[in-house]
N, C-alpha and C. Protein backbone atom coordinates (compact mmCIF):
# COMPACT_ATOMS: atom_id res chain seq x y z
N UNK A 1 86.91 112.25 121.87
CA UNK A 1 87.61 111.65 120.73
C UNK A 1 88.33 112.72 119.93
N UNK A 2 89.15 112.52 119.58
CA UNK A 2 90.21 113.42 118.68
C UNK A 2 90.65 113.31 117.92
N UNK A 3 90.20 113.86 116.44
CA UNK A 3 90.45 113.51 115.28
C UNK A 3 91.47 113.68 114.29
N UNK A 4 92.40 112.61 114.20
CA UNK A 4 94.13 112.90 114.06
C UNK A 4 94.11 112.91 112.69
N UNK A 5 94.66 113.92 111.86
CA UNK A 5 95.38 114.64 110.64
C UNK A 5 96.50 114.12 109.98
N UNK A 6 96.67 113.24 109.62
CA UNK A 6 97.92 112.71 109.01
C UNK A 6 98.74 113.77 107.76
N UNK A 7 99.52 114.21 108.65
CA UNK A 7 100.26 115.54 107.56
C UNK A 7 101.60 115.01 106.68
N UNK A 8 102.02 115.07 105.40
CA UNK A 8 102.74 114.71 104.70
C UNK A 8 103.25 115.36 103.42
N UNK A 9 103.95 115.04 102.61
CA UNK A 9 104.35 115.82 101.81
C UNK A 9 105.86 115.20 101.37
N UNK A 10 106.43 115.23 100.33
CA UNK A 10 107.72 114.85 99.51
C UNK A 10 108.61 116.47 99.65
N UNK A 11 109.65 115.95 99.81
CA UNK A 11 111.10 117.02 100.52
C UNK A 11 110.90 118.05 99.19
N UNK A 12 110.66 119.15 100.16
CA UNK A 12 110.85 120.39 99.16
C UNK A 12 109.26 120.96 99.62
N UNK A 13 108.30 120.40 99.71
CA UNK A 13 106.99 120.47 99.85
C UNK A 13 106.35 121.78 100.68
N UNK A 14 107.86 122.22 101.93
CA UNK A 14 106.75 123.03 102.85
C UNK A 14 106.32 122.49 103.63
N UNK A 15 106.22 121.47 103.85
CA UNK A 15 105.30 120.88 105.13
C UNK A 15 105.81 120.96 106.15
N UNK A 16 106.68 120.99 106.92
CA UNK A 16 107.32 121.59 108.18
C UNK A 16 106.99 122.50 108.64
N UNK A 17 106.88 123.65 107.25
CA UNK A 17 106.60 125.21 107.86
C UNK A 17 104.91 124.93 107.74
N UNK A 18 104.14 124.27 107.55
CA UNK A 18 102.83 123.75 107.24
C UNK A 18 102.22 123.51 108.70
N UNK A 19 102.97 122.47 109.25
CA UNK A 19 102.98 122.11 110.54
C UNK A 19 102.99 123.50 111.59
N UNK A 20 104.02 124.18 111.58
CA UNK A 20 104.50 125.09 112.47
C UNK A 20 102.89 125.95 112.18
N UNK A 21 102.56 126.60 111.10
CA UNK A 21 101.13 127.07 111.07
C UNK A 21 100.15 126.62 111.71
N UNK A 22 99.78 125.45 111.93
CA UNK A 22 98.73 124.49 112.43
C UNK A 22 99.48 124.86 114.25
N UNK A 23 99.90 124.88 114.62
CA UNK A 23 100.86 124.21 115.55
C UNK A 23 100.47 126.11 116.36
N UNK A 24 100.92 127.56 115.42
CA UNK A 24 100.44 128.76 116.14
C UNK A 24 99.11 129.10 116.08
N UNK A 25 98.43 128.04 115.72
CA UNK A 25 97.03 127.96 115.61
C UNK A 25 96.39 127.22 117.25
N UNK A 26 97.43 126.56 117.80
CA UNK A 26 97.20 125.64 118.78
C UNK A 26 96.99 124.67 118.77
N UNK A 27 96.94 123.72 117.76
CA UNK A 27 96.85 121.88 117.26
C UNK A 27 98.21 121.71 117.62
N UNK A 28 98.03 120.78 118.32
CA UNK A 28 98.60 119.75 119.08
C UNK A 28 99.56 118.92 117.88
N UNK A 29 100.97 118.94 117.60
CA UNK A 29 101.65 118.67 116.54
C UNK A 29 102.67 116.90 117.00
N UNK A 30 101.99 116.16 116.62
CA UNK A 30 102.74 114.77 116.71
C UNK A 30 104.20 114.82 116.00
N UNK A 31 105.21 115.31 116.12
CA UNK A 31 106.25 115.29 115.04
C UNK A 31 107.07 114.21 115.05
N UNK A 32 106.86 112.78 113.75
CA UNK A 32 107.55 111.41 113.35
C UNK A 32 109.04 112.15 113.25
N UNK A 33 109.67 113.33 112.99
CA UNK A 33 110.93 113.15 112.41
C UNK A 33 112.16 113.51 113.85
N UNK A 34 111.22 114.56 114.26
CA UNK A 34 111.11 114.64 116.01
C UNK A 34 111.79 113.62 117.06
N UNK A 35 110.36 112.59 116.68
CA UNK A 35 110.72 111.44 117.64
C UNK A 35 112.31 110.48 117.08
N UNK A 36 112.06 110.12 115.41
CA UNK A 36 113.50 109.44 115.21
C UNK A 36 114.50 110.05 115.73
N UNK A 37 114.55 111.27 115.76
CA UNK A 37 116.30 112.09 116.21
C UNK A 37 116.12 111.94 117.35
N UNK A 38 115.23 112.41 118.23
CA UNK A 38 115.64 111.93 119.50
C UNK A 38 115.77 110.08 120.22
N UNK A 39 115.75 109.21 119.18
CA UNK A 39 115.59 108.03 119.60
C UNK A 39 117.24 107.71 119.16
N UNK A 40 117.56 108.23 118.04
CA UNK A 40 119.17 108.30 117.86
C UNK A 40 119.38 109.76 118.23
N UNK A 41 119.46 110.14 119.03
CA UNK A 41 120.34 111.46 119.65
C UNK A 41 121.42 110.46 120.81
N UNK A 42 121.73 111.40 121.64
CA UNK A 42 122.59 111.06 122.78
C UNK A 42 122.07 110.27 123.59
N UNK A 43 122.33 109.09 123.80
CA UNK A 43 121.83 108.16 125.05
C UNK A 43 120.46 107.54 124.63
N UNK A 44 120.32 108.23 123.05
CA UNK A 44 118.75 107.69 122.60
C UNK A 44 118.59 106.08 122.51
N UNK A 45 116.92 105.77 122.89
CA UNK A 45 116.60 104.57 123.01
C UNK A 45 117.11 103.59 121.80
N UNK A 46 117.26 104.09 120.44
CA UNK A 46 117.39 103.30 119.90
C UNK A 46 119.47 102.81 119.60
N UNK A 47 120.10 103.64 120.41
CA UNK A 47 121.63 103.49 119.78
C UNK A 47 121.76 101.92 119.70
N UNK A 48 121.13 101.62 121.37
CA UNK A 48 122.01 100.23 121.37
C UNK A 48 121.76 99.37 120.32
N UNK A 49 120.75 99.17 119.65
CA UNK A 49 120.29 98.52 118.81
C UNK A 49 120.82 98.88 117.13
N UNK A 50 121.29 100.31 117.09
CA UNK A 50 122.13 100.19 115.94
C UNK A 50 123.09 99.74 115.57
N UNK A 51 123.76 100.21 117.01
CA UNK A 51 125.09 99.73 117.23
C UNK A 51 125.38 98.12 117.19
N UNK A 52 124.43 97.48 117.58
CA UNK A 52 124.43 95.96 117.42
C UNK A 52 123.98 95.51 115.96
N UNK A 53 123.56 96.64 115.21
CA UNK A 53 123.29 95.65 113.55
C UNK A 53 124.48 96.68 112.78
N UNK A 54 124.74 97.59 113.17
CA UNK A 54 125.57 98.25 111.94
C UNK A 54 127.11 98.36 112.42
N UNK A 55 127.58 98.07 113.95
CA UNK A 55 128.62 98.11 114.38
C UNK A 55 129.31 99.44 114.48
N UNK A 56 130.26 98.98 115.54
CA UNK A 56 131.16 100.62 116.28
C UNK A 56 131.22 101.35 114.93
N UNK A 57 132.06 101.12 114.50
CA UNK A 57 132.07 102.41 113.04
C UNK A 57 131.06 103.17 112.78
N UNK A 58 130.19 102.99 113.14
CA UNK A 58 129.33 104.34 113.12
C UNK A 58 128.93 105.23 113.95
N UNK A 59 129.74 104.96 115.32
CA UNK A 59 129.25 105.87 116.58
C UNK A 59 131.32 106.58 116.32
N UNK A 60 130.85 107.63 117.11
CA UNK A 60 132.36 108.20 117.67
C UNK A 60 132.69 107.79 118.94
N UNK A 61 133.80 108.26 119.54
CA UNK A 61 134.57 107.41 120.78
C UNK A 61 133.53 108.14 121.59
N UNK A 62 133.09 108.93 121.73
CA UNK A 62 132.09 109.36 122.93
C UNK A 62 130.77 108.83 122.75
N UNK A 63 130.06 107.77 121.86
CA UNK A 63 129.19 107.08 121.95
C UNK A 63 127.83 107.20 120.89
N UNK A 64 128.53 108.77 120.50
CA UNK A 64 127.50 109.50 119.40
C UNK A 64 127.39 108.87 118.06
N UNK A 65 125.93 108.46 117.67
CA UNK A 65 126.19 108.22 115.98
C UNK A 65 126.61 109.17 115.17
N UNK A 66 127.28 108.53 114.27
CA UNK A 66 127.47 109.56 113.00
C UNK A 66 126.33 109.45 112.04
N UNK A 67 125.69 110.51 112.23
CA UNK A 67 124.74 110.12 111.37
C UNK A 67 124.36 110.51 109.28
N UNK A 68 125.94 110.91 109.58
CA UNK A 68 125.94 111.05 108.08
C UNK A 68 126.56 109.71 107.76
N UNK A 69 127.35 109.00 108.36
CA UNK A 69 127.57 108.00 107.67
C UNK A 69 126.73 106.83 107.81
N UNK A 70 125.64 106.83 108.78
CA UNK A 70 125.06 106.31 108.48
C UNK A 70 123.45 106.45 107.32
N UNK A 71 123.60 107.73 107.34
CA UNK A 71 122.95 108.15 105.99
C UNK A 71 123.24 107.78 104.51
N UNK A 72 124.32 107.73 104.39
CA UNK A 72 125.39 107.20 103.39
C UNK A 72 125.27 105.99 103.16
N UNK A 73 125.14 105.36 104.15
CA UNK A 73 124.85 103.70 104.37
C UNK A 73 123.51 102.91 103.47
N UNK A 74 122.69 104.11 104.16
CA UNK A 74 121.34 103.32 103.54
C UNK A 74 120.70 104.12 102.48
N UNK A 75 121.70 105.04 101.78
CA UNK A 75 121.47 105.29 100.48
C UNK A 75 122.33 104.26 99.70
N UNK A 76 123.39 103.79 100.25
CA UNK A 76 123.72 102.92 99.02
C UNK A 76 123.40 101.76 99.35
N UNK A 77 123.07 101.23 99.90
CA UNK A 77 122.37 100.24 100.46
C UNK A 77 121.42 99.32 101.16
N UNK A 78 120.30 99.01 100.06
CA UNK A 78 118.91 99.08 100.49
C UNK A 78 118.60 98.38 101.43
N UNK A 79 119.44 97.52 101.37
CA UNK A 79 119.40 96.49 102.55
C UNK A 79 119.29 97.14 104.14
N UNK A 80 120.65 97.69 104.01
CA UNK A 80 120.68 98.52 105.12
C UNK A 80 119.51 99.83 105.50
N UNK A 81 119.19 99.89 104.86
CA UNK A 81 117.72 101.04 104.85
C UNK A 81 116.60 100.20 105.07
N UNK A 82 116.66 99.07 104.55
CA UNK A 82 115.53 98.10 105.53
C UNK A 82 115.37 97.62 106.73
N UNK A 83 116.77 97.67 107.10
CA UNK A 83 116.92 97.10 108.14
C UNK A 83 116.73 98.48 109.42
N UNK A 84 116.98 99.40 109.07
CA UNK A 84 117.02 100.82 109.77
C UNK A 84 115.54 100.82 109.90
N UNK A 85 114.83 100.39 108.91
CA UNK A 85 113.31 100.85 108.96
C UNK A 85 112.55 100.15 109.78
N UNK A 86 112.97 98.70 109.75
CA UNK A 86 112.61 97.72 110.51
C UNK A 86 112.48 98.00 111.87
N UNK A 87 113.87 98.74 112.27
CA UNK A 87 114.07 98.90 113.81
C UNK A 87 113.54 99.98 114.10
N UNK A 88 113.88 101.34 113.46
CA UNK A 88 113.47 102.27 113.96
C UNK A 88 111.79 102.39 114.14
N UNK A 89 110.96 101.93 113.44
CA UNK A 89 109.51 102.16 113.16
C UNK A 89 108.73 101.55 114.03
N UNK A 90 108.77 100.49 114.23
CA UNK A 90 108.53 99.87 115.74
C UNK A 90 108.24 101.12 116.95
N UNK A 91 109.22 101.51 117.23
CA UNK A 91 110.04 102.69 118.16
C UNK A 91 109.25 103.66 117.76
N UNK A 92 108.80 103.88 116.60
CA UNK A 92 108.44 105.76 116.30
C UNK A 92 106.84 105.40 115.80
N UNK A 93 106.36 104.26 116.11
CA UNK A 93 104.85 104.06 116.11
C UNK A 93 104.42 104.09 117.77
N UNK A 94 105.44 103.76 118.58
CA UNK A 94 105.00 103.56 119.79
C UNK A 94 104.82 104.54 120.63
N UNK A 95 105.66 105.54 120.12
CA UNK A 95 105.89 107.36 120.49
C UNK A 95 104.76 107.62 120.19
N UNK A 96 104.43 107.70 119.12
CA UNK A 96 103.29 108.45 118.27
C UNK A 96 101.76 108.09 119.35
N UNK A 97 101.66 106.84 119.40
CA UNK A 97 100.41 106.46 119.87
C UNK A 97 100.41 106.76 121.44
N UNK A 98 101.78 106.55 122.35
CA UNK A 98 101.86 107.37 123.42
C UNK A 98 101.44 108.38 123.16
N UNK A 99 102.04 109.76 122.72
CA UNK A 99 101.88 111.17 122.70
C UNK A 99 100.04 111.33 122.51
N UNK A 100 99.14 109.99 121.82
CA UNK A 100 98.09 110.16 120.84
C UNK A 100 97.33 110.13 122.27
N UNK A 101 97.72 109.24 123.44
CA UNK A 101 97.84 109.05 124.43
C UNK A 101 96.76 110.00 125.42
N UNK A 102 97.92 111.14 125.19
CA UNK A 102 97.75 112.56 126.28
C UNK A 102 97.16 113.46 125.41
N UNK A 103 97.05 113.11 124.77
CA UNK A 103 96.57 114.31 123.82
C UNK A 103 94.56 114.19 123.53
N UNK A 104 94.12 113.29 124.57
CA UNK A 104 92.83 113.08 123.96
C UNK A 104 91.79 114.18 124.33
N UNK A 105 91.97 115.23 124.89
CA UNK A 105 91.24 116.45 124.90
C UNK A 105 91.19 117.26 123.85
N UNK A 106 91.81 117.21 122.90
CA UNK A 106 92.19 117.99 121.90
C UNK A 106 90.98 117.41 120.46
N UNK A 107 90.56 118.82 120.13
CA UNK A 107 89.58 118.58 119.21
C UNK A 107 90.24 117.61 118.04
N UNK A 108 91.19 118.18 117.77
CA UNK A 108 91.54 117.27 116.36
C UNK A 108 93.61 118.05 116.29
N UNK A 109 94.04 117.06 116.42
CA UNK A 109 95.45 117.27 116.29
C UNK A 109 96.15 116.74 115.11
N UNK A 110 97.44 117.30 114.45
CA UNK A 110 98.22 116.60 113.63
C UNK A 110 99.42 115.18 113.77
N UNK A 111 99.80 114.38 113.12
CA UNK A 111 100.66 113.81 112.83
C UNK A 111 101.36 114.20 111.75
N UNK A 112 102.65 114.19 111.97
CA UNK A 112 103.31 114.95 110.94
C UNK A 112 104.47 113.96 110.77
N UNK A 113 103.98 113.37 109.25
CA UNK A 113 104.84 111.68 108.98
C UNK A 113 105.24 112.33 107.35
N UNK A 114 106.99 112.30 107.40
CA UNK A 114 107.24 112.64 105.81
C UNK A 114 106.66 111.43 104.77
N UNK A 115 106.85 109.96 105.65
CA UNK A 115 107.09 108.96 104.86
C UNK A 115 105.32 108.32 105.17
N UNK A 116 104.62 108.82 105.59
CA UNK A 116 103.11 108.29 105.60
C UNK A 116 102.81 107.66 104.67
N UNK A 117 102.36 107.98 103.46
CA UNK A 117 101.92 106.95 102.65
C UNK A 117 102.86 105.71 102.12
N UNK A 118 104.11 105.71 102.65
CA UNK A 118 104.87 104.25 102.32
C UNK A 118 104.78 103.44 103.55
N UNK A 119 104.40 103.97 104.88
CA UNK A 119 103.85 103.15 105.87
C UNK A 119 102.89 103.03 106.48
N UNK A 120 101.74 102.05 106.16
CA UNK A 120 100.65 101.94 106.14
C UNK A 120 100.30 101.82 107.99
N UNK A 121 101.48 101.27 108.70
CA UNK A 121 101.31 101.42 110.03
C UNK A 121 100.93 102.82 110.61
N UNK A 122 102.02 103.61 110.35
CA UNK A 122 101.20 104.94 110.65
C UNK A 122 99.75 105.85 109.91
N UNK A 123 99.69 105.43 108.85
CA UNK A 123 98.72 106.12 107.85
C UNK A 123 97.28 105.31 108.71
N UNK A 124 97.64 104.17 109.55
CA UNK A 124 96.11 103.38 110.52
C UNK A 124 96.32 104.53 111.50
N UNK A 125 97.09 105.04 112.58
CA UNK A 125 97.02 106.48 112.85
C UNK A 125 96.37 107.68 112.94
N UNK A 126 95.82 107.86 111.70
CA UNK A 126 95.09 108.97 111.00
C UNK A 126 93.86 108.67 111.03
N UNK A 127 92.77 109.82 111.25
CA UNK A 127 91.57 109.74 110.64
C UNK A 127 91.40 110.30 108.92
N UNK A 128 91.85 110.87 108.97
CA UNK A 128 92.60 111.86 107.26
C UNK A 128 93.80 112.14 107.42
N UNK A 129 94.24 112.67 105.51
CA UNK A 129 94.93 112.86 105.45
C UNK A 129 95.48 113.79 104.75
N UNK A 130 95.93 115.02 105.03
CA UNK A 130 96.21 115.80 104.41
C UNK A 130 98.21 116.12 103.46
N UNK A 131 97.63 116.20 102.29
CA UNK A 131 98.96 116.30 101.38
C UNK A 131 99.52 117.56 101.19
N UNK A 132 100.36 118.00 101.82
CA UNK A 132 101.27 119.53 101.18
C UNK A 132 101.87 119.34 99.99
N UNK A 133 101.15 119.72 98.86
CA UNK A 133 101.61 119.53 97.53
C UNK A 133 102.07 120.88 96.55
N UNK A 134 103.18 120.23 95.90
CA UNK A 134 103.86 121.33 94.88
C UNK A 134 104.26 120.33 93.94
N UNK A 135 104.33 120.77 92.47
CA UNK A 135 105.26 120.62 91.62
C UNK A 135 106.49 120.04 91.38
N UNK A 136 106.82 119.09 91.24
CA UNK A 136 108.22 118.54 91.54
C UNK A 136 109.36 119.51 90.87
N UNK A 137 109.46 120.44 89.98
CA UNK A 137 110.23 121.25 89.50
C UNK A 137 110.40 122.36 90.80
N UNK A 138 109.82 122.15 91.70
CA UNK A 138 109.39 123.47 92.72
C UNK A 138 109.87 122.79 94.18
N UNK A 139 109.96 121.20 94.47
CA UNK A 139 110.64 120.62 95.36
C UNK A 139 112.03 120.80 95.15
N UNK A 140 112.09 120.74 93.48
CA UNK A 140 114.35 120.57 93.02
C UNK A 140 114.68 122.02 93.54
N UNK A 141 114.01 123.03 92.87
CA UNK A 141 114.40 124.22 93.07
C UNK A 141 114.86 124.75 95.23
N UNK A 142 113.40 124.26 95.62
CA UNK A 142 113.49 124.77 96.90
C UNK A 142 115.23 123.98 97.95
N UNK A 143 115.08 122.73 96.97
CA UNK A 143 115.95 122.00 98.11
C UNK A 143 117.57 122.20 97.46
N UNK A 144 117.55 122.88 96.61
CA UNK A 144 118.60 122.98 95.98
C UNK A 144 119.29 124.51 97.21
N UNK A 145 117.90 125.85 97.14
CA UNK A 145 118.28 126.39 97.67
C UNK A 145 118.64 126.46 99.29
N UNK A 146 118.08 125.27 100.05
CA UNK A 146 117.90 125.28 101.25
C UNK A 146 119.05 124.14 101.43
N UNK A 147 119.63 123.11 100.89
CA UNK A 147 120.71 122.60 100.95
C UNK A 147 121.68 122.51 100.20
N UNK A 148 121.45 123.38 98.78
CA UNK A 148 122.44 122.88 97.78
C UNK A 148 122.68 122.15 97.22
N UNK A 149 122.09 120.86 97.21
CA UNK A 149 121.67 119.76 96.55
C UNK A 149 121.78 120.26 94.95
N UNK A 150 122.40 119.18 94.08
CA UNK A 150 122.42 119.03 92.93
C UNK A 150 120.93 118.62 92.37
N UNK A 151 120.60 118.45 91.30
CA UNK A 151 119.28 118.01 90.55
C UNK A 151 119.08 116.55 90.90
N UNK A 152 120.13 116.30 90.88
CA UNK A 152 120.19 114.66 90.74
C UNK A 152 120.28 114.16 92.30
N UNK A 153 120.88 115.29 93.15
CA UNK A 153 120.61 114.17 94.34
C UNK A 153 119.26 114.42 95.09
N UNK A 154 118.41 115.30 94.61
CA UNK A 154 117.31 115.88 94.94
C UNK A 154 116.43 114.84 94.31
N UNK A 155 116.54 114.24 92.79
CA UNK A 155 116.09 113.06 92.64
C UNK A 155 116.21 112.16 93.04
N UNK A 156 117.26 111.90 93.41
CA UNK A 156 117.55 110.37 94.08
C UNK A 156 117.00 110.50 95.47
N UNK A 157 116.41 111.19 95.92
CA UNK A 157 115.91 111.53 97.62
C UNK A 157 114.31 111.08 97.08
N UNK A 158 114.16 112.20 95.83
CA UNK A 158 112.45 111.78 95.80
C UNK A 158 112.79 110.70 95.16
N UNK A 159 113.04 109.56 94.66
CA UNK A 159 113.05 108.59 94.58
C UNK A 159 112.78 107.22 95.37
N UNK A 160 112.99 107.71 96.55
CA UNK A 160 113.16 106.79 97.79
C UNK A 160 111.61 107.11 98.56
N UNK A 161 110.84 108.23 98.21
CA UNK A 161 109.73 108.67 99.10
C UNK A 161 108.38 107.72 97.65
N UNK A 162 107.40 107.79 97.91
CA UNK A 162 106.19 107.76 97.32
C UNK A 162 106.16 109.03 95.87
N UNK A 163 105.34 108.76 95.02
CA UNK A 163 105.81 109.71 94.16
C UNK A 163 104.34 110.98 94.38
N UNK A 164 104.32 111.64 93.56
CA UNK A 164 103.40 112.80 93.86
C UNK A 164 101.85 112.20 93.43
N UNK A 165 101.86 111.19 92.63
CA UNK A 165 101.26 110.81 92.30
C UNK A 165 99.91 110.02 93.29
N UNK A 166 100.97 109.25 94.00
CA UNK A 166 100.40 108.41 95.09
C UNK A 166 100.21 109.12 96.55
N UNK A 167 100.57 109.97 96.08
CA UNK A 167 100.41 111.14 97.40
C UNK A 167 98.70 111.52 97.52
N UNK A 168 99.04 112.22 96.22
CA UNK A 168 97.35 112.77 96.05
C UNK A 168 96.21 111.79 95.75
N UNK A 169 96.94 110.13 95.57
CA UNK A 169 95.82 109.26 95.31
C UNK A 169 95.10 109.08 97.17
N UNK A 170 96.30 109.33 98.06
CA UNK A 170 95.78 109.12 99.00
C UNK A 170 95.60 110.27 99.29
N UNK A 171 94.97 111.50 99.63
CA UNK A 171 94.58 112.33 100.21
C UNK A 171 93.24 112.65 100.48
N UNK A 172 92.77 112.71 101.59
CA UNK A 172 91.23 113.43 101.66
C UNK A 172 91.26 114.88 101.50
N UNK A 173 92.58 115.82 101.85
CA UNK A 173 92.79 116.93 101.35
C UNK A 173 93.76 117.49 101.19
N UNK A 174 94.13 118.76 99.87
CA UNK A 174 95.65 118.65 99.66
C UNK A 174 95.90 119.84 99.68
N UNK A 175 96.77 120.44 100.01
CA UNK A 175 97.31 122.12 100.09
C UNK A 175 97.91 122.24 99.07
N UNK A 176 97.82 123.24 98.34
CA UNK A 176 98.95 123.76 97.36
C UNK A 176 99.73 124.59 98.15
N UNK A 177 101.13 124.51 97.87
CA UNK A 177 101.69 125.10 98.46
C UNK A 177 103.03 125.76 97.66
N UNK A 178 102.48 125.99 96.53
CA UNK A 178 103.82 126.53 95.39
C UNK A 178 103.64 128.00 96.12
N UNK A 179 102.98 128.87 96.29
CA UNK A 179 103.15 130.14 96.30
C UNK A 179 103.75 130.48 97.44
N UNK A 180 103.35 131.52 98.23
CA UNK A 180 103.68 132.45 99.10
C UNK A 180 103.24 131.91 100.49
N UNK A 181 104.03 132.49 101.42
CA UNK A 181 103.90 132.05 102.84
C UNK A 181 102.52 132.36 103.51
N UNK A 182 102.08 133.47 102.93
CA UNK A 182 100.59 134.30 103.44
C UNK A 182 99.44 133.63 102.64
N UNK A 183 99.95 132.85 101.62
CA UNK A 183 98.63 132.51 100.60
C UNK A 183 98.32 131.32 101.93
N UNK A 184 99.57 130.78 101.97
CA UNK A 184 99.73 129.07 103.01
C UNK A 184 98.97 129.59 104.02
N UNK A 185 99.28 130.42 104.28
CA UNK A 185 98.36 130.56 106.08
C UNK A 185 97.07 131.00 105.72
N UNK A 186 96.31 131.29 105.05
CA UNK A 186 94.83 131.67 104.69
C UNK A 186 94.29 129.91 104.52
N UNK A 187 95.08 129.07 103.80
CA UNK A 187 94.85 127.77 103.23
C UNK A 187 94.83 126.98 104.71
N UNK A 188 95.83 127.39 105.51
CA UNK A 188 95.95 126.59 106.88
C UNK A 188 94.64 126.90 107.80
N UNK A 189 94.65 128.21 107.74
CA UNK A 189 93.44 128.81 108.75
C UNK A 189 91.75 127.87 108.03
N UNK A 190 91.41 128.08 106.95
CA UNK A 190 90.46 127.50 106.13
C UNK A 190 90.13 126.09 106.57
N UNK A 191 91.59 125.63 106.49
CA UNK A 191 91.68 124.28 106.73
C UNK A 191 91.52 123.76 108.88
N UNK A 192 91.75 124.81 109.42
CA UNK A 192 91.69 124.00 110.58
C UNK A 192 89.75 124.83 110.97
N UNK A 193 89.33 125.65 110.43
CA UNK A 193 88.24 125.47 110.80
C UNK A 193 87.44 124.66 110.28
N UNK A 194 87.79 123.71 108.99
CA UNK A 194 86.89 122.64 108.56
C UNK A 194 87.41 121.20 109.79
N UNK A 195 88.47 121.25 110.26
CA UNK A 195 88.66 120.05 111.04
C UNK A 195 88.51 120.37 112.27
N UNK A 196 87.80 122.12 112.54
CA UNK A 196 87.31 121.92 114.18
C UNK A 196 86.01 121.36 113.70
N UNK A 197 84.89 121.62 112.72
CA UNK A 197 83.85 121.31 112.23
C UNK A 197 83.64 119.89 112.48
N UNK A 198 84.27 119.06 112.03
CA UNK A 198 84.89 117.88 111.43
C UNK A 198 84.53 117.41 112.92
N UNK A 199 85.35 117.50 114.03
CA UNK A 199 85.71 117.27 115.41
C UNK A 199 84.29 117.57 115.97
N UNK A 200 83.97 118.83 115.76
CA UNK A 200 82.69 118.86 116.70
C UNK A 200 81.59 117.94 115.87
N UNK A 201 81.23 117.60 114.85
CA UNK A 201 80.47 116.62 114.72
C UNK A 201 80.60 115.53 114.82
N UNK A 202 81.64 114.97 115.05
CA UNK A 202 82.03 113.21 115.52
C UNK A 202 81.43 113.49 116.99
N UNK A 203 81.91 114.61 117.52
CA UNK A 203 81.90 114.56 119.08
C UNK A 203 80.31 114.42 119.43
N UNK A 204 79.56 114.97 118.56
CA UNK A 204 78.05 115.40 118.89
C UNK A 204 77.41 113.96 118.17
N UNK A 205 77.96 113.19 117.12
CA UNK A 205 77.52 111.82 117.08
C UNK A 205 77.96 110.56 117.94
N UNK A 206 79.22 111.02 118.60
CA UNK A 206 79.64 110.16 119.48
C UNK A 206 78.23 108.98 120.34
């Protein structure tokens, strides 16, 4: 049995580079954002089905989505962001539980879901759940520098996710992750020998 990690965190958080730690540690890394791009990449499983609710205008003559305009889309339009969610999630629960699949030798592996706690489908997934948490003054700052993002569109992004609040209401455990890259990896290391712990005693009550 293998005891899956539900990893998460609000944009700006670190959790990517969170993952990648866990991941040169040797845990087995489920990546949700992973699977969507490749389901809309080239020839991905999900085009045909966009293309049939959002229409040609959003692919180019060679077949590719645009995926800024369709980004554009379902920021201004919630509708359309429901409907994206509708389709795509289906699709990126079914990945997940495949991959959960092959992976059952593995003491205890991650899932790595930005939007986990707003979908309760994947958060059934998890045995825990761990939160990469910072400061929301410390998400504006980081994403400002890593995309340039204004204040305000950095809000309007965390706006659309769970707030920090409900993050940490759901967590069984939470990383701080305001500081330094070396503090993170002492916190990561800490943390995956409590979930080999974790693993070997389910396995020995099995």
């Amino acid at each position: 049995m293998t005891l899956w990690i539900g990893l998460t965190g609000g944009i700006g958080s670190g959790k990517s580079s969170i993952a990648q730690m866990f991941a040169e540690l040797g845990v087995p890394i489920i990546d949700a954002d992973a699977i969507s791009r490749s389901l809309t990449a080239e020839n991905g499983e999900a085009l045909p089905a966009i293309r049939q609710l959002f229409g040609n205008e959003f692919f180019d003559h060679e077949g590719r989505l645009n995926r800024i305009a369709l980004r554009e889309e379902v920021f201004r339009r919630p509708q359309s962001k429901k409907q994206l969610e509708n389709l795509l999630l289906p699709l990126i629960l079914n990945k997940i539980q495949q991959q959960k699949q092959q992976l059952t030798s593995s003491a205890y592996g991650i899932i790595d879901v930005p939007l986990l706690i707003e979908n309760p489908v994947f958060k059934a997934e998890t045995d825990r759940i761990l939160v990469v948490d910072v400061p929301e003054s410390v998400q504006i700052e980081r994403v400002h520098q890593r995309n340039g993002f204004s204040d305000e569109q950095t809000r309007q992004i965390m706006a659309t996710q769970a707030s920090r609040c409900d993050r940490l209401l759901h967590a069984d455990d939470v990383l701080d992750n305001t500081h330094n890259m070396e503090e993170a990896k002492i916190k990561v290391a800490r943390l995956h020998q409590y979930y080999q712990s974790i693993a070997q005693s389910l396995k020995e009550t099995a």
